[in-house]
C-alpha atoms as a PDB file:
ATOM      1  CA  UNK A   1       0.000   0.000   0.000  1.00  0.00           C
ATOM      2  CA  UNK A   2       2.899   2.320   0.497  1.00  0.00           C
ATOM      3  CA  UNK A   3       4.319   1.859  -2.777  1.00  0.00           C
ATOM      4  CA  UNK A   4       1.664   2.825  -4.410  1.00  0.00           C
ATOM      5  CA  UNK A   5       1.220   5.876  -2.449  1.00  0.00           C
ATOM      6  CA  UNK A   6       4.521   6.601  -3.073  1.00  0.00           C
ATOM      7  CA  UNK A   7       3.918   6.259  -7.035  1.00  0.00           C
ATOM      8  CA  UNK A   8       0.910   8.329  -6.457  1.00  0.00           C
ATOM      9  CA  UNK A   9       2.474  11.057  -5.546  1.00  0.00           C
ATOM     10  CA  UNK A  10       5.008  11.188  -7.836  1.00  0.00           C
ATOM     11  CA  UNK A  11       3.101  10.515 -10.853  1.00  0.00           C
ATOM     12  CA  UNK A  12       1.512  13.278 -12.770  1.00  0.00           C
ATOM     13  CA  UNK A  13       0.841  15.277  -9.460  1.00  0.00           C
ATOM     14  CA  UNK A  14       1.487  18.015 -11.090  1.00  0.00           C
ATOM     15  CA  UNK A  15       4.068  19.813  -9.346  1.00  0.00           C
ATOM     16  CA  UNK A  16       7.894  21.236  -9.126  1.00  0.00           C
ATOM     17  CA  UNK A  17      10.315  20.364  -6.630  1.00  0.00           C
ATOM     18  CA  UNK A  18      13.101  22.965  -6.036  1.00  0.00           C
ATOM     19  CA  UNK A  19      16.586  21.508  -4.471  1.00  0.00           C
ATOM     20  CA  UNK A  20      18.382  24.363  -3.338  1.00  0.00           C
ATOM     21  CA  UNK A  21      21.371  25.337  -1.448  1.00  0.00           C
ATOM     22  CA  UNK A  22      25.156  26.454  -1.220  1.00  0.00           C
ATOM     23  CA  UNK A  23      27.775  24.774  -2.962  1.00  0.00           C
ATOM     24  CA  UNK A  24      28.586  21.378  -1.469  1.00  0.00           C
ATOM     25  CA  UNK A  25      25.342  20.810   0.492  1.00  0.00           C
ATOM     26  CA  UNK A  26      24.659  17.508  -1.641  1.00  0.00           C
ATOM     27  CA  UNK A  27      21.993  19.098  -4.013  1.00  0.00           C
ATOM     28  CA  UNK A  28      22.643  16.790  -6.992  1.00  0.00           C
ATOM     29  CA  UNK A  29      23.246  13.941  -5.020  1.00  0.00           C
ATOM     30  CA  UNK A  30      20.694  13.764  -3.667  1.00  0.00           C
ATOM     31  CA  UNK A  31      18.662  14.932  -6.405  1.00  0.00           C
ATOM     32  CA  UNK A  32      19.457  12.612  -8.923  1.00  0.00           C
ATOM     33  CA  UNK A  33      18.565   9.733  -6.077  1.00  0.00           C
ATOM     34  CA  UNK A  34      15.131  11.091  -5.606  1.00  0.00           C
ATOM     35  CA  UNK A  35      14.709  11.139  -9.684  1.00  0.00           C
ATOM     36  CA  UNK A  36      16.066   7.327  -9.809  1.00  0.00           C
ATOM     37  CA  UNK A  37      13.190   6.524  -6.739  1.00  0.00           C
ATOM     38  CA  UNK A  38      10.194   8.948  -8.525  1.00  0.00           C
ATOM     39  CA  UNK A  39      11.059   8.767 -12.128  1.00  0.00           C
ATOM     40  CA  UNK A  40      10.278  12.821 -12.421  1.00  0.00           C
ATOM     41  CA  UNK A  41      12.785  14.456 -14.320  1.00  0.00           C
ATOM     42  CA  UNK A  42      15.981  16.167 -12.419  1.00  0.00           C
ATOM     43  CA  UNK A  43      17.239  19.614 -13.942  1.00  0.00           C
ATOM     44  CA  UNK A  44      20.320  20.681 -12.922  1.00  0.00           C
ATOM     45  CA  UNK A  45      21.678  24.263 -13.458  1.00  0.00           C
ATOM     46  CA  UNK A  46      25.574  23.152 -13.651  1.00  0.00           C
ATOM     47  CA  UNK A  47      24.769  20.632 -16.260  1.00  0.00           C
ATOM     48  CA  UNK A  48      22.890  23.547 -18.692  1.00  0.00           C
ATOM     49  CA  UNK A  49      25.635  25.869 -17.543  1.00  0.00           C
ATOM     50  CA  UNK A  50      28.090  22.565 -19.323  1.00  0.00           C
ATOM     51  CA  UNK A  51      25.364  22.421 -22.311  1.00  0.00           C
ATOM     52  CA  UNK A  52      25.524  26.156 -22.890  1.00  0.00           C
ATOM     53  CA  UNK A  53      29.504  25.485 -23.169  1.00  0.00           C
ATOM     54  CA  UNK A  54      29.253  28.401 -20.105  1.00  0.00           C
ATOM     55  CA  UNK A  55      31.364  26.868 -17.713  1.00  0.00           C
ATOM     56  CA  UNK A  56      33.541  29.001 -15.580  1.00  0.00           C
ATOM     57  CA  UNK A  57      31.386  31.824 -16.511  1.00  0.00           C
ATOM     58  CA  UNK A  58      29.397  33.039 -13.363  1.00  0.00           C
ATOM     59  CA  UNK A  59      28.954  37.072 -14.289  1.00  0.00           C
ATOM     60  CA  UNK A  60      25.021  37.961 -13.760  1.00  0.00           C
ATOM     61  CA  UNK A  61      24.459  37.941 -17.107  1.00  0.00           C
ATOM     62  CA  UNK A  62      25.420  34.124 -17.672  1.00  0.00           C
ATOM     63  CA  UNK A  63      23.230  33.395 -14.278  1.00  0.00           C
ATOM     64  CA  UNK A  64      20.496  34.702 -15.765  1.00  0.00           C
ATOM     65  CA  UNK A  65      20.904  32.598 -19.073  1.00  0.00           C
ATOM     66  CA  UNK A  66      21.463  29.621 -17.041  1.00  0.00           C
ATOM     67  CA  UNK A  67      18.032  30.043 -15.304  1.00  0.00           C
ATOM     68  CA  UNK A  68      15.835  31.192 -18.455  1.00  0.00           C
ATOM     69  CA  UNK A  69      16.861  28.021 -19.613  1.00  0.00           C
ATOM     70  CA  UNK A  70      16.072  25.876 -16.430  1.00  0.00           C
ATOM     71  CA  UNK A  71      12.717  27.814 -16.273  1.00  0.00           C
ATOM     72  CA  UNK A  72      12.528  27.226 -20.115  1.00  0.00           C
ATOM     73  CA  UNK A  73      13.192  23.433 -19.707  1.00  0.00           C
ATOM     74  CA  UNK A  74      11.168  23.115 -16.514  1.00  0.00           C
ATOM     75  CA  UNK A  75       8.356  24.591 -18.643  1.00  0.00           C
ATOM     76  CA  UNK A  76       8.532  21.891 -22.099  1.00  0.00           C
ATOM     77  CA  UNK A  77       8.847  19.182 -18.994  1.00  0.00           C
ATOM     78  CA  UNK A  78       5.182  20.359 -17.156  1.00  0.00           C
ATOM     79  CA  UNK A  79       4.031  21.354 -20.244  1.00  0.00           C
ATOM     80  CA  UNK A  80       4.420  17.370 -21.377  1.00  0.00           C
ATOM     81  CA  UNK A  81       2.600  16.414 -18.102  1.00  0.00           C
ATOM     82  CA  UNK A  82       5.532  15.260 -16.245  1.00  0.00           C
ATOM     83  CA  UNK A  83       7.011  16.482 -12.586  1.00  0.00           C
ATOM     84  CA  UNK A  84      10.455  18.038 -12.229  1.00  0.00           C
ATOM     85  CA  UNK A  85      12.863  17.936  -9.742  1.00  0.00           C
ATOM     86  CA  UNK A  86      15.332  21.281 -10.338  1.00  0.00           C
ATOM     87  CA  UNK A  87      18.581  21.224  -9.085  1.00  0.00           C
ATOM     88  CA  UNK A  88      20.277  24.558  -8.145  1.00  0.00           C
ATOM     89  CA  UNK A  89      21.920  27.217  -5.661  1.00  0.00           C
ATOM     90  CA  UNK A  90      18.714  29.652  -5.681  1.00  0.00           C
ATOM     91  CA  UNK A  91      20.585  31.896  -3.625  1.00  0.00           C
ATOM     92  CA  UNK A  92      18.440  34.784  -4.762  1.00  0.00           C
ATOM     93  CA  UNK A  93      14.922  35.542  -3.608  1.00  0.00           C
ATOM     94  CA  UNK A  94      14.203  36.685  -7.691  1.00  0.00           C
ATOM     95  CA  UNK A  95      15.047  33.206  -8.966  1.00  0.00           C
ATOM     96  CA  UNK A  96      13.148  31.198  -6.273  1.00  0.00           C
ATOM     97  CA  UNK A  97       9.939  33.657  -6.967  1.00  0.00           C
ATOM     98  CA  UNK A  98      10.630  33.059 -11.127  1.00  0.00           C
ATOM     99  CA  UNK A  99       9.603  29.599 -10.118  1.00  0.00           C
ATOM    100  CA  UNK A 100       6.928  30.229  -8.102  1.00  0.00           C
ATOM    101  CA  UNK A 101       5.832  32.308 -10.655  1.00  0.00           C
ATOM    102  CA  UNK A 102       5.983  29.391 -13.153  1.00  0.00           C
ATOM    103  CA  UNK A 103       4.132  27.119 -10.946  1.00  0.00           C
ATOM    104  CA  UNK A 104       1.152  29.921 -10.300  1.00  0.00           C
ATOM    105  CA  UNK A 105       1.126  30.083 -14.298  1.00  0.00           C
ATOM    106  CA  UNK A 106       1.095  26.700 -15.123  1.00  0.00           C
ATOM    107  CA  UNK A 107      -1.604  25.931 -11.705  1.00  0.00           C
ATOM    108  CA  UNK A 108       1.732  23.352 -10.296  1.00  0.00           C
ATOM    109  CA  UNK A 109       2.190  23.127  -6.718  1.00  0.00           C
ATOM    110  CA  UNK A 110       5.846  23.889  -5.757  1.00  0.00           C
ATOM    111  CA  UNK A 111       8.246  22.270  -2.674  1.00  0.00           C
ATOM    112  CA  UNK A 112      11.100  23.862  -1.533  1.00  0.00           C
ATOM    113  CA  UNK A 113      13.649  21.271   0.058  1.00  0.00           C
ATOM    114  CA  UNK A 114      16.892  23.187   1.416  1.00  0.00           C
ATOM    115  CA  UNK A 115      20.217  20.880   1.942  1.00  0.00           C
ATOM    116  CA  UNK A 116      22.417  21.446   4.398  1.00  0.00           C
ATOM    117  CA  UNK A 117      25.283  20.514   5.426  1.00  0.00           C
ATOM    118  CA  UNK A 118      28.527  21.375   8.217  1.00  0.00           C
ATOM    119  CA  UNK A 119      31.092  24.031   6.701  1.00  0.00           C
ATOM    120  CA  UNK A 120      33.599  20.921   7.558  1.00  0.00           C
ATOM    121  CA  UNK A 121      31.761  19.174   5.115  1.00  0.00           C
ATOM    122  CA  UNK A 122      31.097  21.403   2.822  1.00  0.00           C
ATOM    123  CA  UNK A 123      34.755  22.549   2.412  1.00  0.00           C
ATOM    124  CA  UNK A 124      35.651  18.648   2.155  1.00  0.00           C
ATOM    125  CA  UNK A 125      33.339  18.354  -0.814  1.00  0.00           C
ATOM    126  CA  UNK A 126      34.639  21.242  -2.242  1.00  0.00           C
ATOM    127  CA  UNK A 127      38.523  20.268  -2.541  1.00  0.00           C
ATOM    128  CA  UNK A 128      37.499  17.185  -4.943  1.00  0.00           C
ATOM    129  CA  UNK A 129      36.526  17.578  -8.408  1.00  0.00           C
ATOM    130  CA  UNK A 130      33.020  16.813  -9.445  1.00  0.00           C
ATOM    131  CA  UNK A 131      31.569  15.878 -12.754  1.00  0.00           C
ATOM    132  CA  UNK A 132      29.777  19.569 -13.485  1.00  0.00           C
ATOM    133  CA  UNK A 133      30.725  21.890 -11.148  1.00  0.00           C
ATOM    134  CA  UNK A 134      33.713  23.919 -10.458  1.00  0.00           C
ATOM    135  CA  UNK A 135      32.203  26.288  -7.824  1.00  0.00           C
ATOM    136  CA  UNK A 136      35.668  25.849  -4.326  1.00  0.00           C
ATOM    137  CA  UNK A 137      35.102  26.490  -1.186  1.00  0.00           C
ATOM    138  CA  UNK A 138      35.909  30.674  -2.303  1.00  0.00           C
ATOM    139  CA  UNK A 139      32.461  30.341  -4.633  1.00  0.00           C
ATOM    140  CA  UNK A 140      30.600  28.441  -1.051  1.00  0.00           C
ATOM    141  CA  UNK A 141      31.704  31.743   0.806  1.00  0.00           C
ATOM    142  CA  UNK A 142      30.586  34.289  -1.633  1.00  0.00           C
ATOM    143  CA  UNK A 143      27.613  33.105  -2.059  1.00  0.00           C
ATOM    144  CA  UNK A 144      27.098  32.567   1.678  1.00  0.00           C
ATOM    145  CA  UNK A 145      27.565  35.840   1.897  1.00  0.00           C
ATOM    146  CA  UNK A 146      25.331  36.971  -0.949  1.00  0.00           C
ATOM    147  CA  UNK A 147      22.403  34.419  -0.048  1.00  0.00           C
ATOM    148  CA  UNK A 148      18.944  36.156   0.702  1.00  0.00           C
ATOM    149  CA  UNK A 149      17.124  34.199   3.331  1.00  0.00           C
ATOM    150  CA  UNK A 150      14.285  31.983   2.302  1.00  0.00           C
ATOM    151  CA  UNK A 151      11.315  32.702   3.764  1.00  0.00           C
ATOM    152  CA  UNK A 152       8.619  30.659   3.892  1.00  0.00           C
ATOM    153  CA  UNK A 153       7.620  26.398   3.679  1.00  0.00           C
ATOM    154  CA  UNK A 154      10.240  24.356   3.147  1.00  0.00           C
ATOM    155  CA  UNK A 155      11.895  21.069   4.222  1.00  0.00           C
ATOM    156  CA  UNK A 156      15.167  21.265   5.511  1.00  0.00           C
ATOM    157  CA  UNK A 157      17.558  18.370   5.492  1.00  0.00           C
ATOM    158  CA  UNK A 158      21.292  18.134   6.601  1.00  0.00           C
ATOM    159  CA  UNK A 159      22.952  15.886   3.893  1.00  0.00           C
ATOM    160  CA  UNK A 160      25.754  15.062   6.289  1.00  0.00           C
ATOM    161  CA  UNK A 161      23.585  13.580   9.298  1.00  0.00           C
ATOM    162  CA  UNK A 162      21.780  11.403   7.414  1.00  0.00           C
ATOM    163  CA  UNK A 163      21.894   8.853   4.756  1.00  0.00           C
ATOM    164  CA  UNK A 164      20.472   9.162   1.378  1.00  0.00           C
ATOM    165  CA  UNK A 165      17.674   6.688   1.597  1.00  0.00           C
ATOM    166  CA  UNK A 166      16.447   8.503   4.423  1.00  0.00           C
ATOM    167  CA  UNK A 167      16.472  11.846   2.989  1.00  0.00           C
ATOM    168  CA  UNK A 168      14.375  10.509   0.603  1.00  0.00           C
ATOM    169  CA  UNK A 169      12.035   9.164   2.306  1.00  0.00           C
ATOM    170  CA  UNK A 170      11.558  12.470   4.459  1.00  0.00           C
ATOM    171  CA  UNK A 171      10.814  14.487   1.007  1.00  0.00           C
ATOM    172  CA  UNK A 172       8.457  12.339   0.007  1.00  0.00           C
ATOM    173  CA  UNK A 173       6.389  12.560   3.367  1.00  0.00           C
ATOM    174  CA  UNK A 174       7.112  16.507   3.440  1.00  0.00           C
ATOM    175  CA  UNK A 175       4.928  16.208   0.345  1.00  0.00           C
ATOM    176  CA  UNK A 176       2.726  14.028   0.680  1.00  0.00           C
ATOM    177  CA  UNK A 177       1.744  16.222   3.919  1.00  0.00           C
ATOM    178  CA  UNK A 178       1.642  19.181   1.871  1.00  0.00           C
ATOM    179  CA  UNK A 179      -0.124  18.503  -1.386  1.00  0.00           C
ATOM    180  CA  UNK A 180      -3.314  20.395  -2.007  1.00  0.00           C
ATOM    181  CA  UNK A 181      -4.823  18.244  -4.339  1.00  0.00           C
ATOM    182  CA  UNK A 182      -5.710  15.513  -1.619  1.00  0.00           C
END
């Protein structure tokens, strides 16, 4: 019976699920395990910024390409009747409400899910190379320090307290408990 709950709500609920933190919080990870477990599609704003052959280039303007194309992507993927899972810092209050926007438009019901992690970690993370991004433990910093707060719902989860599976499993109750369309 759980299963299929679980399937339920991840199948054509019509909704967006924004994975956002800092550098080295364990976004993608942990986004690309809830995509394997829910099948909805996982966007990630390092892999457009490689697809855009942007890499390295963080100046406002190339920020704001890299998220009209998310939003644009995001978009095609609703538009086809499927869920999406999008990856990325949102450090800004203007790109987080560009997606609330987009769900209000397109009548989706968006989560917020921040990770979290120790700066220990973090800075750990950081020192190893990773398949798309480049951002150090200098980029973490800066945009620490740049970060508007979020305000509002949202699930918070510390990647480096616990495991995955776990994780996982707290998301999907955070929205089961949430959805509007019960």
């Amino acid at each position: 019976m759980l299963l299929l709950m679980e399937l339920r709500i991840f199948n054509s609920f019509e909704m967006i699920i924004i994975v956002f933190g800092l550098p080295g919080t364990g976004k993608t990870y942990f986004s690309q395990r809830l995509h394997l477990s829910t099948d909805v599609r996982h966007l990630n704003t390092d892999k457009i910024r490689a697809q855009l052959s942007k890499k390295g280039e963080y100046d406002y303007q190339t920020k704001n390409l890299i998220y009209n194309e998310l939003i644009k992507e995001a978009r095609m993927t609703l538009g086809q009747g499927r869920d999406v899972i999008i990856d990325g810092t949102f450090h800004k209050k203007s790109r987080r409400n560009r997606i609330r926007h987009l769900a209000e438009e397109m009548n989706h019901q968006v989560f917020f899910i921040e990770m979290l992690a120790e700066e220990e970690s973090i800075r750990k993370r950081l020192s190893v190379n990773r398949d798309h991004s480049e951002a150090g433990f200098d980029v973490y910093l800066k945009l620490k320090e740049e970060a508007d707060p979020f305000t509002g719902e949202h699930l918070t989860l510390w990647s480096d307290s616990d495991p995955v599976d776990k994780m996982i499993t707290k998301a999907k109750a955070y929205i089961n408990e949430h959805r509007t369309d019960q």
